[in-house]
PDB file of N, CA and C in Angstrom:
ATOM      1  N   UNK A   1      -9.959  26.489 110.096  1.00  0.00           N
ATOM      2  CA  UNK A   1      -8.576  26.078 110.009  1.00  0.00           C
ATOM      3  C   UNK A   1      -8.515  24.735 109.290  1.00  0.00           C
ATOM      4  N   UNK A   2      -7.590  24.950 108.518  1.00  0.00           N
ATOM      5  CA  UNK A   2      -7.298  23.449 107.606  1.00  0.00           C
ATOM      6  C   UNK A   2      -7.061  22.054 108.815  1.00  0.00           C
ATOM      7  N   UNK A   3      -7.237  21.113 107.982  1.00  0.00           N
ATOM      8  CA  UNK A   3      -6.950  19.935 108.798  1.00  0.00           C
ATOM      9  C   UNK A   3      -5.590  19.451 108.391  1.00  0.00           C
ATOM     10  N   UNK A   4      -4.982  18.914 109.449  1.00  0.00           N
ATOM     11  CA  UNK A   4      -3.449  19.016 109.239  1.00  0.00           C
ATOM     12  C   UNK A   4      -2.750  17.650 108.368  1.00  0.00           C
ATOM     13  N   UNK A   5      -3.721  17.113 107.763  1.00  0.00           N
ATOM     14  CA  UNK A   5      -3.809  16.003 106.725  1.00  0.00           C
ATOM     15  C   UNK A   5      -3.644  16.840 105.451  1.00  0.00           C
ATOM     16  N   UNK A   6      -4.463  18.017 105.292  1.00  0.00           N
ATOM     17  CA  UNK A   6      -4.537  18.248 103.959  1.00  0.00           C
ATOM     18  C   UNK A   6      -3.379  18.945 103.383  1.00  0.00           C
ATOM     19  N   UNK A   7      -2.332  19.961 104.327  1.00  0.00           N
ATOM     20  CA  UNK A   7      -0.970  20.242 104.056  1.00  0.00           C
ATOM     21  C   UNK A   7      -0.413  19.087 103.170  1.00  0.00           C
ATOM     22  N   UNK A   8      -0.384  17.938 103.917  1.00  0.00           N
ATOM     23  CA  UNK A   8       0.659  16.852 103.510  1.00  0.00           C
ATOM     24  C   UNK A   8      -0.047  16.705 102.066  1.00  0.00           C
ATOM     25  N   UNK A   9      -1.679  16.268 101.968  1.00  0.00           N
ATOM     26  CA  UNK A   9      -2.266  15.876 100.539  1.00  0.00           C
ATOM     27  C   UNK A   9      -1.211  16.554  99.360  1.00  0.00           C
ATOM     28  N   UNK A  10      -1.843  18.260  99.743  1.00  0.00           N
ATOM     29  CA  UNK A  10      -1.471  19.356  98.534  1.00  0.00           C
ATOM     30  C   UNK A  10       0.282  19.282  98.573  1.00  0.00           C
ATOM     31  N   UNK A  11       1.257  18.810  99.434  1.00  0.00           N
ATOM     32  CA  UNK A  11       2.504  18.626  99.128  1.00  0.00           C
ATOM     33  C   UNK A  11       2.648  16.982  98.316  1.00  0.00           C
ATOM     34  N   UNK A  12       1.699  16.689  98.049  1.00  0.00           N
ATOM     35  CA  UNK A  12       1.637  14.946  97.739  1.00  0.00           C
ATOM     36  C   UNK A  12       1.471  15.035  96.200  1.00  0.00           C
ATOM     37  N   UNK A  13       0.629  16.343  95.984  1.00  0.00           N
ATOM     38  CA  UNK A  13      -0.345  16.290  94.505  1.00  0.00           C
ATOM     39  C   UNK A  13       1.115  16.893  93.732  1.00  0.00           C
ATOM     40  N   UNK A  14       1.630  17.988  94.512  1.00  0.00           N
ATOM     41  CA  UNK A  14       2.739  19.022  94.094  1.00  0.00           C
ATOM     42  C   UNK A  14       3.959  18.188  93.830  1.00  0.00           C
ATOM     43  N   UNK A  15       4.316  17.090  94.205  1.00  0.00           N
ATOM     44  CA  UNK A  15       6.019  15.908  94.587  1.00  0.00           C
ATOM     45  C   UNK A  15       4.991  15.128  93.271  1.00  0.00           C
ATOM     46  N   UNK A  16       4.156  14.622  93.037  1.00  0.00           N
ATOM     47  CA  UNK A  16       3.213  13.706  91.829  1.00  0.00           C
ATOM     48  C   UNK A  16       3.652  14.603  90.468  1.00  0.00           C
ATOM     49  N   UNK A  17       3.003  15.962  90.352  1.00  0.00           N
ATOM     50  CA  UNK A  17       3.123  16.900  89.052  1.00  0.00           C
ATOM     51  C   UNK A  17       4.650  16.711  88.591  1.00  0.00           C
ATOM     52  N   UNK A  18       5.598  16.793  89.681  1.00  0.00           N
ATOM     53  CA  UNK A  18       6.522  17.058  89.538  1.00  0.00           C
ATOM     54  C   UNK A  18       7.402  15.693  89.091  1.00  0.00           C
ATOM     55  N   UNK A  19       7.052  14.584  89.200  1.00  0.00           N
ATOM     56  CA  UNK A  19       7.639  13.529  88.475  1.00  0.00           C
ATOM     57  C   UNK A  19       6.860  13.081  87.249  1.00  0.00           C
ATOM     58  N   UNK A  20       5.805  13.513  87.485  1.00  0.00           N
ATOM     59  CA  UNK A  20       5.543  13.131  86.539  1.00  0.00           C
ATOM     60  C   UNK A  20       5.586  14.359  84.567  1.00  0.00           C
ATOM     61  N   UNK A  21       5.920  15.446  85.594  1.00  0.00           N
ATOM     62  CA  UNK A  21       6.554  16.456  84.520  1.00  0.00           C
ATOM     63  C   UNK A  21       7.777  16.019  83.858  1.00  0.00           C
ATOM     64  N   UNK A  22       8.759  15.537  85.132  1.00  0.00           N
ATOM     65  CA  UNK A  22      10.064  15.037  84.409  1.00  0.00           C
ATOM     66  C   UNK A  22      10.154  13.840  84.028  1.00  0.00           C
ATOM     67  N   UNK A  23       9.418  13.042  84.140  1.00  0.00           N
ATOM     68  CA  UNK A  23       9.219  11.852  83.128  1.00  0.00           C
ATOM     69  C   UNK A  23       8.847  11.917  81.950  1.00  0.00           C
ATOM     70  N   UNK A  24       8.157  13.176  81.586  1.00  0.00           N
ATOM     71  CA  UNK A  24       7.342  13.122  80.274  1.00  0.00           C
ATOM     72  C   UNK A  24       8.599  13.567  79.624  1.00  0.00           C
ATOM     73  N   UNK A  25       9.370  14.646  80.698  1.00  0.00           N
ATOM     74  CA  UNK A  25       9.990  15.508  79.770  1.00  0.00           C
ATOM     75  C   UNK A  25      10.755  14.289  79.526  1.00  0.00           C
ATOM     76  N   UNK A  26      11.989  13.681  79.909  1.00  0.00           N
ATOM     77  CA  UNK A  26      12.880  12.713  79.824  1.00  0.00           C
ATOM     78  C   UNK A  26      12.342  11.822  78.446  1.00  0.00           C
ATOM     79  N   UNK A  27      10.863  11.441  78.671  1.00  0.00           N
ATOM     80  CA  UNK A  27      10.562  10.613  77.267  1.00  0.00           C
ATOM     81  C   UNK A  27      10.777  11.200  76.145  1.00  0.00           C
ATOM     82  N   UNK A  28      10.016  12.433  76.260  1.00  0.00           N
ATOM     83  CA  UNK A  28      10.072  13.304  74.695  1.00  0.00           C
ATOM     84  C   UNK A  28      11.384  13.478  74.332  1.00  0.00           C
ATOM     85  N   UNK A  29      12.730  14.102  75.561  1.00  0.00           N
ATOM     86  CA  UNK A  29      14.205  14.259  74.634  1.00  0.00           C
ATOM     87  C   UNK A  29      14.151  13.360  74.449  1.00  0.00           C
ATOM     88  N   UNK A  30      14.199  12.263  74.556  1.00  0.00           N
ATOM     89  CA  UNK A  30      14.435  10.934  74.540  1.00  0.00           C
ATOM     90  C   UNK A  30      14.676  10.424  72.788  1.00  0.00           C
ATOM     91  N   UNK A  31      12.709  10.776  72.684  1.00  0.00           N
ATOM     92  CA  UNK A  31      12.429  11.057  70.918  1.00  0.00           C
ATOM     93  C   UNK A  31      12.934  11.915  70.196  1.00  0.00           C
ATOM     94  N   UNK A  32      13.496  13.254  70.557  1.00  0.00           N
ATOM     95  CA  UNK A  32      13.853  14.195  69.795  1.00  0.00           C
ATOM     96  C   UNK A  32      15.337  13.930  69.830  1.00  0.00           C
ATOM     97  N   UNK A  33      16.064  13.016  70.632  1.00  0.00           N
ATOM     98  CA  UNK A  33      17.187  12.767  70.483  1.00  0.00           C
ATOM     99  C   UNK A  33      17.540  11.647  69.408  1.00  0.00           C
ATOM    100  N   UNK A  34      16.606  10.772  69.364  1.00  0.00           N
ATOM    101  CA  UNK A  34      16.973   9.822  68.542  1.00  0.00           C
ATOM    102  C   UNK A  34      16.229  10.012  66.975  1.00  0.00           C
ATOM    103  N   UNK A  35      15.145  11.036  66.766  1.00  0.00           N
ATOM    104  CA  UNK A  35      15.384  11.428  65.727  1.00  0.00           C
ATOM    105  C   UNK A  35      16.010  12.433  65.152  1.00  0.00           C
ATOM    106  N   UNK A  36      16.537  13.053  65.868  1.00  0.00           N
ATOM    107  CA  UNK A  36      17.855  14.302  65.363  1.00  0.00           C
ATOM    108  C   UNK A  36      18.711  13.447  64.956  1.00  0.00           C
ATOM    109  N   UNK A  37      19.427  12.250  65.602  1.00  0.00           N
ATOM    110  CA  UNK A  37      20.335  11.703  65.197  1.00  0.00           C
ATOM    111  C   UNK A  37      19.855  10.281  63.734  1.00  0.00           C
ATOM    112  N   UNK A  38      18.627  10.124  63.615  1.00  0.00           N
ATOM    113  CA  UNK A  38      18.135   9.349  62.526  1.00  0.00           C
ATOM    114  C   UNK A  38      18.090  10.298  61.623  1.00  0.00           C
ATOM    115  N   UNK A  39      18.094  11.436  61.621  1.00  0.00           N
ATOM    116  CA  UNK A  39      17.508  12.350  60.482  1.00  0.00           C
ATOM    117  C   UNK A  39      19.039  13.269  60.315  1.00  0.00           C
ATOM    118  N   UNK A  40      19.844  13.411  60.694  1.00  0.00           N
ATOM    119  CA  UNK A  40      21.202  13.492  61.071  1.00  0.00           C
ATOM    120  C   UNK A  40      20.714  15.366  60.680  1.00  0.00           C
ATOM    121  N   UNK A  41      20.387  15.879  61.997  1.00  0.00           N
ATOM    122  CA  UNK A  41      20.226  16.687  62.675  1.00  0.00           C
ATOM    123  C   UNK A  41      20.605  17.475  63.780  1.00  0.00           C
ATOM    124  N   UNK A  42      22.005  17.914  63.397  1.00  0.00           N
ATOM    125  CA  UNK A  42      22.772  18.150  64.517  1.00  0.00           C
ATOM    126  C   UNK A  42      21.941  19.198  65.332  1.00  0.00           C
ATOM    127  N   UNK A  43      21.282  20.735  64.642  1.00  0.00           N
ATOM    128  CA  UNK A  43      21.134  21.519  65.980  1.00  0.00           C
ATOM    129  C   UNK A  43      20.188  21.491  66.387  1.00  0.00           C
ATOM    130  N   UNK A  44      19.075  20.446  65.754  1.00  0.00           N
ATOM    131  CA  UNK A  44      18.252  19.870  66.729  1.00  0.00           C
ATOM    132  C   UNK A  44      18.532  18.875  67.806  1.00  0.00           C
ATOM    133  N   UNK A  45      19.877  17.727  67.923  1.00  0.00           N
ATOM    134  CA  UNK A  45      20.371  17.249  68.764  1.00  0.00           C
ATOM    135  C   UNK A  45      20.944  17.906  69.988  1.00  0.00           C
ATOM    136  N   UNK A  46      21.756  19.359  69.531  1.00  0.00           N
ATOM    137  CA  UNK A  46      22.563  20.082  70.546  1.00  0.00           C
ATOM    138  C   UNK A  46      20.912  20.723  71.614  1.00  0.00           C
ATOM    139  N   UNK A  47      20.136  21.371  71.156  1.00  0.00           N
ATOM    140  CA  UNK A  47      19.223  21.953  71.268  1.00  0.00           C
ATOM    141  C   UNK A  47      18.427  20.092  72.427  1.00  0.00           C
ATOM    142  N   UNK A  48      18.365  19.147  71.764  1.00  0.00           N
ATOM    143  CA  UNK A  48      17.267  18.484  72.992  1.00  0.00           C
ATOM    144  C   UNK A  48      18.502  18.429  74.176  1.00  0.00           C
ATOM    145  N   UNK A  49      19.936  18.359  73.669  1.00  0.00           N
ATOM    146  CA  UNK A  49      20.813  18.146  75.004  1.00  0.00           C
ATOM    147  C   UNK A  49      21.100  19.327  76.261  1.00  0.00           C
ATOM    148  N   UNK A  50      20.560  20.385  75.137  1.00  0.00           N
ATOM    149  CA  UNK A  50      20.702  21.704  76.251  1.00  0.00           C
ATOM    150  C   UNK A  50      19.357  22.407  76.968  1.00  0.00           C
ATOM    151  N   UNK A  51      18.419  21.562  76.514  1.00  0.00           N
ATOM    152  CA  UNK A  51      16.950  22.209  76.786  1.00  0.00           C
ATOM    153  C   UNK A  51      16.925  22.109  78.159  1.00  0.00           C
ATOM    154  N   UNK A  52      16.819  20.934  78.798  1.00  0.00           N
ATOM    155  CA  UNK A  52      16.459  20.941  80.544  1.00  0.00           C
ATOM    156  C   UNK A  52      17.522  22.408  80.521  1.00  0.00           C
ATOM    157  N   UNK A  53      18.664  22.560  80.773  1.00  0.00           N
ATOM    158  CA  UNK A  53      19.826  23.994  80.856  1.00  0.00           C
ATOM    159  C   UNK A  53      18.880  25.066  80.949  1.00  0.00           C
ATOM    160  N   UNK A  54      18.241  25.534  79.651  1.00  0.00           N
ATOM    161  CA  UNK A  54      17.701  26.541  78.929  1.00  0.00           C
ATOM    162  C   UNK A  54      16.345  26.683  79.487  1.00  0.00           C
ATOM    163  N   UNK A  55      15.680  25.460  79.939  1.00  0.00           N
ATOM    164  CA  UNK A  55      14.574  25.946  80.787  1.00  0.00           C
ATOM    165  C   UNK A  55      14.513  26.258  82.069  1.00  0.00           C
ATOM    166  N   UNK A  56      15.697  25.743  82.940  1.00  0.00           N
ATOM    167  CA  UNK A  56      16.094  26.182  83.991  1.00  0.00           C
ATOM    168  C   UNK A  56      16.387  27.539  83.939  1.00  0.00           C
ATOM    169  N   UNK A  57      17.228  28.238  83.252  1.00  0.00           N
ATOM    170  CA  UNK A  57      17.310  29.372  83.479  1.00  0.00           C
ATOM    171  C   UNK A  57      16.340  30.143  82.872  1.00  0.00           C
ATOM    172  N   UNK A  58      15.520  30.230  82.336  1.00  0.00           N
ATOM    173  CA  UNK A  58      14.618  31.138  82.057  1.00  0.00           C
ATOM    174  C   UNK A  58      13.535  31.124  82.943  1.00  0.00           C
ATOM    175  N   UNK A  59      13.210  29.755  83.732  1.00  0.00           N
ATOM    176  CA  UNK A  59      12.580  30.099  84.922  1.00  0.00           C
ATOM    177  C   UNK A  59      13.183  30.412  86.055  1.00  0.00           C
ATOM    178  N   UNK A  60      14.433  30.831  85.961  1.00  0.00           N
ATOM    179  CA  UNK A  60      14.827  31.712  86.990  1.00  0.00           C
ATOM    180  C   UNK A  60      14.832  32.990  87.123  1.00  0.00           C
ATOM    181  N   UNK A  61      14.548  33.679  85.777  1.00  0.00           N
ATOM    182  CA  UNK A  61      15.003  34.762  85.048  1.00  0.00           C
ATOM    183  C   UNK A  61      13.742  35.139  85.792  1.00  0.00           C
ATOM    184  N   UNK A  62      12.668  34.354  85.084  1.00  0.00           N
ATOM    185  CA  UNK A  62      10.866  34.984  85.183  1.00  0.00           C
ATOM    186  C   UNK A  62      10.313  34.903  86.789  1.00  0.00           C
ATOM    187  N   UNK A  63      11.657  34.170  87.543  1.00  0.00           N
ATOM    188  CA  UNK A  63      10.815  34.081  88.772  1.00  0.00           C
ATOM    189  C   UNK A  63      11.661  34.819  89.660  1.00  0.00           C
ATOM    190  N   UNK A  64      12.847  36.245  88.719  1.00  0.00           N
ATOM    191  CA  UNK A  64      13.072  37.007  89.652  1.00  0.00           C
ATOM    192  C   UNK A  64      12.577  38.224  89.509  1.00  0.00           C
ATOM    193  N   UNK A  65      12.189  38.165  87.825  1.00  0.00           N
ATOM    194  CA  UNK A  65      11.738  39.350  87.703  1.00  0.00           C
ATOM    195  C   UNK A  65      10.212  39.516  87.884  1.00  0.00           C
ATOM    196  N   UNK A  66       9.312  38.331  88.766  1.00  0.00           N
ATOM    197  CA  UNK A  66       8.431  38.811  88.841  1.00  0.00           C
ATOM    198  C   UNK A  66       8.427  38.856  90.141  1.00  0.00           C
ATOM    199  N   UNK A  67       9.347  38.690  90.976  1.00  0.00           N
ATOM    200  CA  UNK A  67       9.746  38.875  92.279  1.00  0.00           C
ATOM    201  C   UNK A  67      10.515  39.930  92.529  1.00  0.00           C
ATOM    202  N   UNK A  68      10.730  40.631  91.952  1.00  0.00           N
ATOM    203  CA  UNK A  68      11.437  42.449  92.036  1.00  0.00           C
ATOM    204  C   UNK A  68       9.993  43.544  91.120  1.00  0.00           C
ATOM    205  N   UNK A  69       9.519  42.714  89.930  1.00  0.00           N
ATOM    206  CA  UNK A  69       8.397  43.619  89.925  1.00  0.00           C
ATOM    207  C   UNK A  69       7.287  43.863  91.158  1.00  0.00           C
ATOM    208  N   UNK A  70       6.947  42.465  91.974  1.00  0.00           N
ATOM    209  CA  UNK A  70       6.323  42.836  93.256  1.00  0.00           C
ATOM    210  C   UNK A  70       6.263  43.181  94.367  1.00  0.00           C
ATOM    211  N   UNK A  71       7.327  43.364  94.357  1.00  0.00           N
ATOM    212  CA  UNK A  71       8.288  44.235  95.360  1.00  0.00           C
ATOM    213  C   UNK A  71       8.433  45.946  94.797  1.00  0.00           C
ATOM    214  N   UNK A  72       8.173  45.770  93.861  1.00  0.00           N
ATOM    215  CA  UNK A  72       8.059  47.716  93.244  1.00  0.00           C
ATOM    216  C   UNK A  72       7.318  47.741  93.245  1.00  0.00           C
ATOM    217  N   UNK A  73       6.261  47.472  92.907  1.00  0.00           N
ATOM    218  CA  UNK A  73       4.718  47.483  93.298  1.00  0.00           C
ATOM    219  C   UNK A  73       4.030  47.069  94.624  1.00  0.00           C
ATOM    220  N   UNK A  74       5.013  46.827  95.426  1.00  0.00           N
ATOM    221  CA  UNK A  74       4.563  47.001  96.735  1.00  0.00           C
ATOM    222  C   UNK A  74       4.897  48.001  97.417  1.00  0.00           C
ATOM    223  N   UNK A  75       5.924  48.669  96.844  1.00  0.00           N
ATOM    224  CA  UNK A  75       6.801  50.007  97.813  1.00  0.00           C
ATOM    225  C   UNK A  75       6.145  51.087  97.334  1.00  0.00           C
ATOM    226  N   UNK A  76       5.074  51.517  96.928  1.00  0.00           N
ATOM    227  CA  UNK A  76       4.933  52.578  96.505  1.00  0.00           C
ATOM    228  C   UNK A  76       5.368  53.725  97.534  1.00  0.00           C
ATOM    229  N   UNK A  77       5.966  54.640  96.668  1.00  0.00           N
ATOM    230  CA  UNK A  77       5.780  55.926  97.559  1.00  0.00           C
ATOM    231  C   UNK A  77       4.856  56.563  98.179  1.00  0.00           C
ATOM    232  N   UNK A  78       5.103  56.963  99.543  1.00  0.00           N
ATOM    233  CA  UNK A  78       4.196  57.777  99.894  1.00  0.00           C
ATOM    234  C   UNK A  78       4.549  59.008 100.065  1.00  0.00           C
ATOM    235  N   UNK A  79       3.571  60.421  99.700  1.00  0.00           N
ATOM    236  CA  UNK A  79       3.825  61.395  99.911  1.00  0.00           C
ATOM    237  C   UNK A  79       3.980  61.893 101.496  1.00  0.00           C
ATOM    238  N   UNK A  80       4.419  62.954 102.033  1.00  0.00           N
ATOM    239  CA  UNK A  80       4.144  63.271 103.181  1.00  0.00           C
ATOM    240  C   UNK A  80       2.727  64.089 103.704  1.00  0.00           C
ATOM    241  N   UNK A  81       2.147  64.392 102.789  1.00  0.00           N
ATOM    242  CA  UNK A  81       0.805  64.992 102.964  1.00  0.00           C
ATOM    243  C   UNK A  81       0.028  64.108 103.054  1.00  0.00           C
ATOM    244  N   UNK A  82       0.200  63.340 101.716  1.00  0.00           N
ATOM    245  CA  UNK A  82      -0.635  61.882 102.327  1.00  0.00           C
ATOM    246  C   UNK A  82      -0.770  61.183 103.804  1.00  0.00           C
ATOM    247  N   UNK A  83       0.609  60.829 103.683  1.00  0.00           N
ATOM    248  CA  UNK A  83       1.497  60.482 105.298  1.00  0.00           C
ATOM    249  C   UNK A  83      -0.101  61.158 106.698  1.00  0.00           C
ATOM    250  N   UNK A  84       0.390  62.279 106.505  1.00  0.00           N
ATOM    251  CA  UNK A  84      -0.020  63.283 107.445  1.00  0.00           C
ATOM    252  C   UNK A  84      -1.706  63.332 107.411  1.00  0.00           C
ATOM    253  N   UNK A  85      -2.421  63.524 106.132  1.00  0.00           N
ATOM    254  CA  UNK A  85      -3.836  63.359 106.171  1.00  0.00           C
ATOM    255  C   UNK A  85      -4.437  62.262 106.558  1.00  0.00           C
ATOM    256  N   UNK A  86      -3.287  60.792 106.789  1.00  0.00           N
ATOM    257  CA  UNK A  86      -4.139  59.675 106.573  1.00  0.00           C
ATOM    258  C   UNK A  86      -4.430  59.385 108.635  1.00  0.00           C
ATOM    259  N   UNK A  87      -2.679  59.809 109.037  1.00  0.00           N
ATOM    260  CA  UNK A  87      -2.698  59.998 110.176  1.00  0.00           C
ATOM    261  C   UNK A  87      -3.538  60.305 111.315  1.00  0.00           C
ATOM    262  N   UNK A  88      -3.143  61.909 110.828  1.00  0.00           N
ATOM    263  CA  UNK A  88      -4.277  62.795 111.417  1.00  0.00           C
ATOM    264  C   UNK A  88      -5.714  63.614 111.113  1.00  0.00           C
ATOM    265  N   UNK A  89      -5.762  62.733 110.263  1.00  0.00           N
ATOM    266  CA  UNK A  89      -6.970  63.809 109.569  1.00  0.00           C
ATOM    267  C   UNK A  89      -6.826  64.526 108.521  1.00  0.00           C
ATOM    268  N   UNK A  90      -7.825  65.296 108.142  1.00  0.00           N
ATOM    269  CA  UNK A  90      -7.475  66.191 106.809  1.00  0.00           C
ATOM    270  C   UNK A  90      -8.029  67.684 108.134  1.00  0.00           C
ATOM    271  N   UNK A  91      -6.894  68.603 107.927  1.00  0.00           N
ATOM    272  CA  UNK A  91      -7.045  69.951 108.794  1.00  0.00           C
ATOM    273  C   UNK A  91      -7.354  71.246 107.844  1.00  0.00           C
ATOM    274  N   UNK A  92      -8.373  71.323 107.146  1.00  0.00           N
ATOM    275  CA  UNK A  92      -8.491  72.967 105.910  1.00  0.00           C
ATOM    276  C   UNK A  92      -8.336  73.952 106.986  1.00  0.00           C
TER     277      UNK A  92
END
C-alpha cells in the first residue's frame, strides 16, 4: 500500500505541469500576438486570441470520444450460449 505522502507528491507534480504549461502557453501568445500585430497579420492575431478556445474544445471532443469508445469496448455482447457454457459448463 502506498504511503499516504505520496498521493499528495503525485497531486503536487500534476498542480506544477499544470502552471507551468500555462505559463509557457501565456508567453508564446504573448509572442505570436505581438508579432501578428508587427507584421500586420490579422489571422494570425485572431487565431493566437482564439487558441486557448480551440484547444479547450478539442480536448473535450477527444476526451469524450475516447470515453464512449471505452465504454463500447467494454460492453461487448454476450451471446446466450456463451452466457450458458461459461456458467454451466459445456453439456454435448
Amino acid at each position: 500500500m502506498a504511503a499516504p505522502h505520496e498521493k499528495f507528491w503525485t497531486e503536487d507534480i500534476i498542480a506544477a505541469a499544470i502552471l507551468a504549461a500555462s505559463g509557457g502557453t501565456t508567453l508564446l501568445l504573448t509572442k505570436v500576438r505581438a508579432i501578428a500585430l508587427e507584421q500586420h497579420l490579422p489571422f494570425l492575431h485572431t487565431l493566437a486570441q482564439w487558441c486557448p478556445l480551440l484547444l479547450i474544445v478539442v480536448g473535450g471532443i477527444l476526451l469524450f470520444t475516447n470515453q464512449i469508445e471505452t465504454r463500447n469496448r467494454s460492453a461487448a455482447p454476450v451471446s446466450s450460449r456463451s452466457y450458458t457454457e461459461t456458467t454451466h459448463g459445456s453439456r454435448n
